[in-house]
C-alpha atoms as a PDB file:
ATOM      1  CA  UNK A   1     118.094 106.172 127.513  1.00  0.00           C
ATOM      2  CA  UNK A   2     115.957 105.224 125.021  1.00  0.00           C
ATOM      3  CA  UNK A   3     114.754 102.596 127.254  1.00  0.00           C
ATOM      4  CA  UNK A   4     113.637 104.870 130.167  1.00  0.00           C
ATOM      5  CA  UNK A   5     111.922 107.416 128.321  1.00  0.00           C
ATOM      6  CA  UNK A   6     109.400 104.240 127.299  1.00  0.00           C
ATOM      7  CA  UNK A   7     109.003 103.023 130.490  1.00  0.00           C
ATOM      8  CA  UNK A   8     108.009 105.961 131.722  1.00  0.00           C
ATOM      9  CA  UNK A   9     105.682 107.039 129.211  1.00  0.00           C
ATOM     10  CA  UNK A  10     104.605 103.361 129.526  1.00  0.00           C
ATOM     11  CA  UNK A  11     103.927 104.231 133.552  1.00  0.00           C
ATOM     12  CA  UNK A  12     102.569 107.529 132.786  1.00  0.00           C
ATOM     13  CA  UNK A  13      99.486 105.974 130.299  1.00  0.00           C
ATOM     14  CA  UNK A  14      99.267 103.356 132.624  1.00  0.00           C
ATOM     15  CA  UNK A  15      98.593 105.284 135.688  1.00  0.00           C
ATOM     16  CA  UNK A  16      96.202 107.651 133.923  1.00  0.00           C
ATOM     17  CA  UNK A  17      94.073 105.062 132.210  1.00  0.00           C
ATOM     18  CA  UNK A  18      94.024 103.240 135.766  1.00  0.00           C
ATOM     19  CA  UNK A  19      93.212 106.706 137.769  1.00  0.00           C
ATOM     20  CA  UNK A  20      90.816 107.514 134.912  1.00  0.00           C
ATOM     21  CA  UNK A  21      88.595 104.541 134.573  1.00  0.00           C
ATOM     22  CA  UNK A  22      88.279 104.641 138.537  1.00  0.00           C
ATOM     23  CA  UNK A  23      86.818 108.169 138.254  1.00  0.00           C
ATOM     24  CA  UNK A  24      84.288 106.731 135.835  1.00  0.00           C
ATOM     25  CA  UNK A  25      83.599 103.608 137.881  1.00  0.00           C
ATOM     26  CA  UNK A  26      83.149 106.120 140.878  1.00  0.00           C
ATOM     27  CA  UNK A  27      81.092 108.512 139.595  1.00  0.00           C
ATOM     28  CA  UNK A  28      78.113 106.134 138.223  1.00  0.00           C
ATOM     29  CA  UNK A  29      74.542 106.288 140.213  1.00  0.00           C
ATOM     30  CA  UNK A  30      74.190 102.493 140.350  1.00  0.00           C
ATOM     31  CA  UNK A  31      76.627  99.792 141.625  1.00  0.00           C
ATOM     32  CA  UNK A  32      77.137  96.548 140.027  1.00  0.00           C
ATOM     33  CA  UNK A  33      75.093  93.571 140.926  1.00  0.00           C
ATOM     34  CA  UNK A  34      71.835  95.363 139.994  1.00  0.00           C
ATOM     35  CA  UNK A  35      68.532  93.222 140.230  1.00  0.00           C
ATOM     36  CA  UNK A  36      65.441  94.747 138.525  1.00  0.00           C
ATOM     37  CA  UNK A  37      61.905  93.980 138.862  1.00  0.00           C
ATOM     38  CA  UNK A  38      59.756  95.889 136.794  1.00  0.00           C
ATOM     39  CA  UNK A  39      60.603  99.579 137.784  1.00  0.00           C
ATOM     40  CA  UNK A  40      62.694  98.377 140.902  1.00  0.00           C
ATOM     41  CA  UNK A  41      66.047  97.841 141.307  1.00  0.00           C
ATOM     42  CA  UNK A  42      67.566  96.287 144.550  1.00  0.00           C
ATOM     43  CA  UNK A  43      71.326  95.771 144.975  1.00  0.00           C
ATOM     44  CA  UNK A  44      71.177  92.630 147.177  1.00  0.00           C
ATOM     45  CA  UNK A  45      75.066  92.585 148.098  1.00  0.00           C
ATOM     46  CA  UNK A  46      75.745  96.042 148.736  1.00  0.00           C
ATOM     47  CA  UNK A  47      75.366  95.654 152.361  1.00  0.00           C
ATOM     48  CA  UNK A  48      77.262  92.351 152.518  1.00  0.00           C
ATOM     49  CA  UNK A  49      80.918  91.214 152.982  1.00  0.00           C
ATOM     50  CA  UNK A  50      80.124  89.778 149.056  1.00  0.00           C
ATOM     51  CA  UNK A  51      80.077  93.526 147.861  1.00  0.00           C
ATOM     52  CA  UNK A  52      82.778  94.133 144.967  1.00  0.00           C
ATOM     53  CA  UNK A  53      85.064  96.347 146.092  1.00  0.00           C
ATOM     54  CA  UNK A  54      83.679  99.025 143.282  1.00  0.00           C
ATOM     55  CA  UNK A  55      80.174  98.934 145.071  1.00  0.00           C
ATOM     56  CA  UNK A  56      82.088  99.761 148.325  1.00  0.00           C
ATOM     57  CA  UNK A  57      83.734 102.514 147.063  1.00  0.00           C
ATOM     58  CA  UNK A  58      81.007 104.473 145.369  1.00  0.00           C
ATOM     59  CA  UNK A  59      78.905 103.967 149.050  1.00  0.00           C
ATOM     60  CA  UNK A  60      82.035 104.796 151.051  1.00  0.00           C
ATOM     61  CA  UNK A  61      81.863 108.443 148.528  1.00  0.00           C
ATOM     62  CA  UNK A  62      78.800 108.648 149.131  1.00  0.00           C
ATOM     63  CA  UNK A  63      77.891 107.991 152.557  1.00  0.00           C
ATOM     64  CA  UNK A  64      74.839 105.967 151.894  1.00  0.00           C
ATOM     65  CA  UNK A  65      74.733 103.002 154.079  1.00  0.00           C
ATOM     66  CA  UNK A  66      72.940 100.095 152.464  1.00  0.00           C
ATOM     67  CA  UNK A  67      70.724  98.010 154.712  1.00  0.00           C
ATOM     68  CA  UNK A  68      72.929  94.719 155.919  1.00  0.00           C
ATOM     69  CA  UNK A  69      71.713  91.384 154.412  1.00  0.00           C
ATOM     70  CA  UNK A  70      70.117  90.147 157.734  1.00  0.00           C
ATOM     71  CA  UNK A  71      68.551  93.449 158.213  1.00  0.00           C
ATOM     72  CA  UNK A  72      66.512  93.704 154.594  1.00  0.00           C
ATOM     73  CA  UNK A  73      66.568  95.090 151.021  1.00  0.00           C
ATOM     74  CA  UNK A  74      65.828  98.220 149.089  1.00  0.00           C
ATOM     75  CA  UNK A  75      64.203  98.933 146.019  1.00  0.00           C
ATOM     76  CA  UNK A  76      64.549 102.048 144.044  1.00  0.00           C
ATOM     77  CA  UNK A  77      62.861 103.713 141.325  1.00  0.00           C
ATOM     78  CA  UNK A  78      63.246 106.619 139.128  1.00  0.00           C
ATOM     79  CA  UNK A  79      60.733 105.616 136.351  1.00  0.00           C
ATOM     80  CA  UNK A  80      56.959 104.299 136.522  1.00  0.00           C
ATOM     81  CA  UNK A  81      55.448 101.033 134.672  1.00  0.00           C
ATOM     82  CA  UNK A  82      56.009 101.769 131.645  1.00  0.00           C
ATOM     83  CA  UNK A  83      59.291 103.325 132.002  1.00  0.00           C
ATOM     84  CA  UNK A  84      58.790 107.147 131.832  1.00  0.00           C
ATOM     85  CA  UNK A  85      60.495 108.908 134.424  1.00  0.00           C
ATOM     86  CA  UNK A  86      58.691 109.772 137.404  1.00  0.00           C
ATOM     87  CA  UNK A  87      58.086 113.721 137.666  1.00  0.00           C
ATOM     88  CA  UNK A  88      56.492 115.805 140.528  1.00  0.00           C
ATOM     89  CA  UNK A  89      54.232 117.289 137.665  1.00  0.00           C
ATOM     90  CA  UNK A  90      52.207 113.557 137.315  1.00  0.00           C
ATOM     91  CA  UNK A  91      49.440 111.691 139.671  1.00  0.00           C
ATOM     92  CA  UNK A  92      50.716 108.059 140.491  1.00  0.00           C
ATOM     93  CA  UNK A  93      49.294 105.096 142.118  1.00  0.00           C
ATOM     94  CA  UNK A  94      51.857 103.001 143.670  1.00  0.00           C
ATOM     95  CA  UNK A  95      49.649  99.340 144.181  1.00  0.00           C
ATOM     96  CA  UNK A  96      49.285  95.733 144.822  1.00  0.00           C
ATOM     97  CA  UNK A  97      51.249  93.478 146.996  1.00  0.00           C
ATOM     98  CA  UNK A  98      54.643  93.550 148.112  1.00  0.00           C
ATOM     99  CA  UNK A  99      56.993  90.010 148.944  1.00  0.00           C
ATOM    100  CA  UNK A 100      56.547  88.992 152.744  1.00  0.00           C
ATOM    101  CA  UNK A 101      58.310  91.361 155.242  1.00  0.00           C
ATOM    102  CA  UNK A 102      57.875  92.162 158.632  1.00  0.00           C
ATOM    103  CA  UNK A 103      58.109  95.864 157.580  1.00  0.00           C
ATOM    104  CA  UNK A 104      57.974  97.584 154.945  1.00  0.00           C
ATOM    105  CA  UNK A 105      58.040 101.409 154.257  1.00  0.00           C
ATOM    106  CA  UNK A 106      58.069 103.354 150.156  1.00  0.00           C
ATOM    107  CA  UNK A 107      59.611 106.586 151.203  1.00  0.00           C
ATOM    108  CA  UNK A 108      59.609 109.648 148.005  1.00  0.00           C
ATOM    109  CA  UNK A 109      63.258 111.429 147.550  1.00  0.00           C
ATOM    110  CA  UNK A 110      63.645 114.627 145.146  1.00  0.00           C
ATOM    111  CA  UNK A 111      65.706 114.032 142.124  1.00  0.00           C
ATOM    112  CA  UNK A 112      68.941 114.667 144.261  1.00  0.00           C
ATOM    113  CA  UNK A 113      68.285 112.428 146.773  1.00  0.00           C
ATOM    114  CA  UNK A 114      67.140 114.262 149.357  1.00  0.00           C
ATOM    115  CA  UNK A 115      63.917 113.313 151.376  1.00  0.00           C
ATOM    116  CA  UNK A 116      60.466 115.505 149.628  1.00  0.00           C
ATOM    117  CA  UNK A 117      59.896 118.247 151.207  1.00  0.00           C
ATOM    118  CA  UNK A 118      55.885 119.058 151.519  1.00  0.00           C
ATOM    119  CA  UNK A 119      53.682 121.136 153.373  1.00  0.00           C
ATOM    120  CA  UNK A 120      52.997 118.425 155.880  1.00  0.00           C
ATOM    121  CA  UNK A 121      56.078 116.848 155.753  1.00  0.00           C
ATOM    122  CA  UNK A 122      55.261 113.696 155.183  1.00  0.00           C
ATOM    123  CA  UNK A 123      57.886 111.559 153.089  1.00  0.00           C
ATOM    124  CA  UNK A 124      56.723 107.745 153.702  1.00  0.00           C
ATOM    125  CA  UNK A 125      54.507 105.174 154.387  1.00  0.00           C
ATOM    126  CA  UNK A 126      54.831 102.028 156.596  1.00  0.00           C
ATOM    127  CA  UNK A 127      52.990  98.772 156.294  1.00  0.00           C
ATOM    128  CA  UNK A 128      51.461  99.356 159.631  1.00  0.00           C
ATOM    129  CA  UNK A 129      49.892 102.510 158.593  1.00  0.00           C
ATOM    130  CA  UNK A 130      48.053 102.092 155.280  1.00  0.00           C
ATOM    131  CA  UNK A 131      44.775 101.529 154.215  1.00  0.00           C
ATOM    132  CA  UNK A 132      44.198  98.444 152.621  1.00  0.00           C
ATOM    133  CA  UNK A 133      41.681  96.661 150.119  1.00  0.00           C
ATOM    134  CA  UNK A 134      39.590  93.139 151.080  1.00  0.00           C
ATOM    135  CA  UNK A 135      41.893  91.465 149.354  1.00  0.00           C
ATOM    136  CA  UNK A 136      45.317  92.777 151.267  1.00  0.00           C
ATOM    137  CA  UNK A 137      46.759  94.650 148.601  1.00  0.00           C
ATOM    138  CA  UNK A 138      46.895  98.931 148.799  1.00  0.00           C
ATOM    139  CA  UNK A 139      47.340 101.968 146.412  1.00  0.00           C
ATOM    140  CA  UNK A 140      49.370 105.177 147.539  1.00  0.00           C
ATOM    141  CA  UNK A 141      48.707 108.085 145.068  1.00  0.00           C
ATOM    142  CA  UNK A 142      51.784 110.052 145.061  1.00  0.00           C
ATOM    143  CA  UNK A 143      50.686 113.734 144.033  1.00  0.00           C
ATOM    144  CA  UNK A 144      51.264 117.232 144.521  1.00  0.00           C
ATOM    145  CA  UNK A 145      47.443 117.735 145.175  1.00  0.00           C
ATOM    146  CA  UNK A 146      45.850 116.380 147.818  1.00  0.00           C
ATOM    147  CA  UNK A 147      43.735 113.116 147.536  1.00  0.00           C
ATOM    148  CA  UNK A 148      41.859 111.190 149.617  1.00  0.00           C
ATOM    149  CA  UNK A 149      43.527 107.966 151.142  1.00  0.00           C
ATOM    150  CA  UNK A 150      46.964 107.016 151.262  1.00  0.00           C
ATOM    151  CA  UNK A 151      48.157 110.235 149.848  1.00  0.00           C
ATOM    152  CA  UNK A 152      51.991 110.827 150.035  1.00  0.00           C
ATOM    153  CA  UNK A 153      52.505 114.631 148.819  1.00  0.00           C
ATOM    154  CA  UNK A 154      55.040 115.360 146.248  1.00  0.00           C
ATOM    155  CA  UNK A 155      57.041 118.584 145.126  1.00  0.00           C
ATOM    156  CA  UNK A 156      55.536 120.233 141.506  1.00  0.00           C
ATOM    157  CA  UNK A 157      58.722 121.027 140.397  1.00  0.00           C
ATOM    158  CA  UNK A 158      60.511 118.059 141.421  1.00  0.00           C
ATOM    159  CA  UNK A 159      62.180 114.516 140.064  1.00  0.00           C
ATOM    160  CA  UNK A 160      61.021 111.752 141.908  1.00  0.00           C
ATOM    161  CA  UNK A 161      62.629 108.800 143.384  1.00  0.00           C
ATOM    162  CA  UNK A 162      60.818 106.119 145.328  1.00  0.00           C
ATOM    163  CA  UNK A 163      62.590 103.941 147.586  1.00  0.00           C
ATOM    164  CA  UNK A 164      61.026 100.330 148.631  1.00  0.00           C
ATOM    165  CA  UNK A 165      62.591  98.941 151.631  1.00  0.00           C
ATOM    166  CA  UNK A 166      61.239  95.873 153.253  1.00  0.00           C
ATOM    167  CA  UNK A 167      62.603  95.197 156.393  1.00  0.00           C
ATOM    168  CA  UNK A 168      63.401  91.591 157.786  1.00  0.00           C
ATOM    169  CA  UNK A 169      62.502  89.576 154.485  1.00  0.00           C
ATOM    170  CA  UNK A 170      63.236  86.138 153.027  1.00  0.00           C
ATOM    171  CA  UNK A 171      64.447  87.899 149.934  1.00  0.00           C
ATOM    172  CA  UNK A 172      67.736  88.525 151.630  1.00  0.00           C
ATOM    173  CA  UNK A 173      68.811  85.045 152.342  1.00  0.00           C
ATOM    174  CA  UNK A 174      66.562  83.356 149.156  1.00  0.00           C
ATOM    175  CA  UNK A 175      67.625  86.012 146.651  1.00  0.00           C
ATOM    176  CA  UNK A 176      64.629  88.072 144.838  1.00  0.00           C
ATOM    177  CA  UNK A 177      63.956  85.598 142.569  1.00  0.00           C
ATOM    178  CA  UNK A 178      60.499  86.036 140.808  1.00  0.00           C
ATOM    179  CA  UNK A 179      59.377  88.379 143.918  1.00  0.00           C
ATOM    180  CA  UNK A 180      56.549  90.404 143.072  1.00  0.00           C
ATOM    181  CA  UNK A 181      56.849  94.485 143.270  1.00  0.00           C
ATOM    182  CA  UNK A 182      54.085  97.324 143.579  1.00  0.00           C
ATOM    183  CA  UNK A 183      53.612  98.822 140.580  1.00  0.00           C
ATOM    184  CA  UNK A 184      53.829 102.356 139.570  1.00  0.00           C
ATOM    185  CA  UNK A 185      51.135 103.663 136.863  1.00  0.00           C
ATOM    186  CA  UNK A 186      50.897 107.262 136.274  1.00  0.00           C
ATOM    187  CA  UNK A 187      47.971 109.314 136.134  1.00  0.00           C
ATOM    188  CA  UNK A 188      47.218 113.132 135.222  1.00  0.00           C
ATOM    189  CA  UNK A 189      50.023 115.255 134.604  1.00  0.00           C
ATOM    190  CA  UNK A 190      49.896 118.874 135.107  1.00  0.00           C
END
């Protein structure tokens, strides 16, 4: 009797620590695999067959669908240059180059994820559309006031997120490597 009362207590801690720690594992905001690049972080397998099955499970909760490794890669960011979090309250400049794509586009999510909303409803840029310096490389102010140039309009009283996706890359099949991100400095805060 003795015997069976272990084994089931045994079964009982056994199932709770496994239900448990996949509640944790669920519940994160980043999958395993993580690549960062200054104040970007791409997940390179979580649209691939090579995903662990963790990764898989937190998108399948989700409903996010990562972009497939032949199709391209995202980069996301929550914090600027330096590492402060990004706030709806600042003035940033997001500039310089970004690794060879055929497309790219830096699209501006509220702290919950959902797309920015703005007076003129603009959420992103694309490569196609920007203004650029001589030398090739560009600067998007992200601010709640509006600026002349590439001028993506945030909320005030929002978190940011900024999402880098470049579209059709080498990055996907060569890895990211030493590529070379846009950085994000922050200017005047209100």
């Amino acid at each position: 009797m003795r015997l069976l009362i272990d084994l089931a207590i045994a079964i009982a801690v056994a199932a709770l620590v496994g239900f448990g720690s996949a509640v944790l594992v669920l519940d994160r905001d980043s999958l395993f695999g993580a690549v960062s690049r200054g104040p970007w972080t791409a997940w390179p397998d979580s649209g691939s067959p090579d995903a662990d099955p963790y990764s898989k499970a937190i998108l399948a909760r989700s409903g996010e669908v990562p972009l497939g490794a032949g199709e391209g890669i995202a980069f996301l960011s929550d914090h600027d240059s330096t590492g402060s979090r990004l706030s709806g309250r600042c003035n940033y400049e997001v500039s310089g180059q970004t690794p060879p794509a055929r497309l790219w586009t830096l699209t501006a999510y509220d702290g919950d994820g959902q797309l920015m909303r703005n007076p003129i409803g603009r959420t992103e840029f694309a490569s196609r559309e920007i203004l650029r310096r001589e030398d090739g490389s560009f600067a998007i102010t992200l601010s709640p006031d509006v600026v002349p140039g590439n001028w993506l309009p945030v909320d005030r009283d929002a978190n940011l997120r900024l999402v880098l996706r470049l579209y059709d890359t080498p990055l996907t099949s060569s890895g990211v490597g030493d590529a070379v991100l846009p950085a994000i400095m922050r200017g005047s805060c209100r």
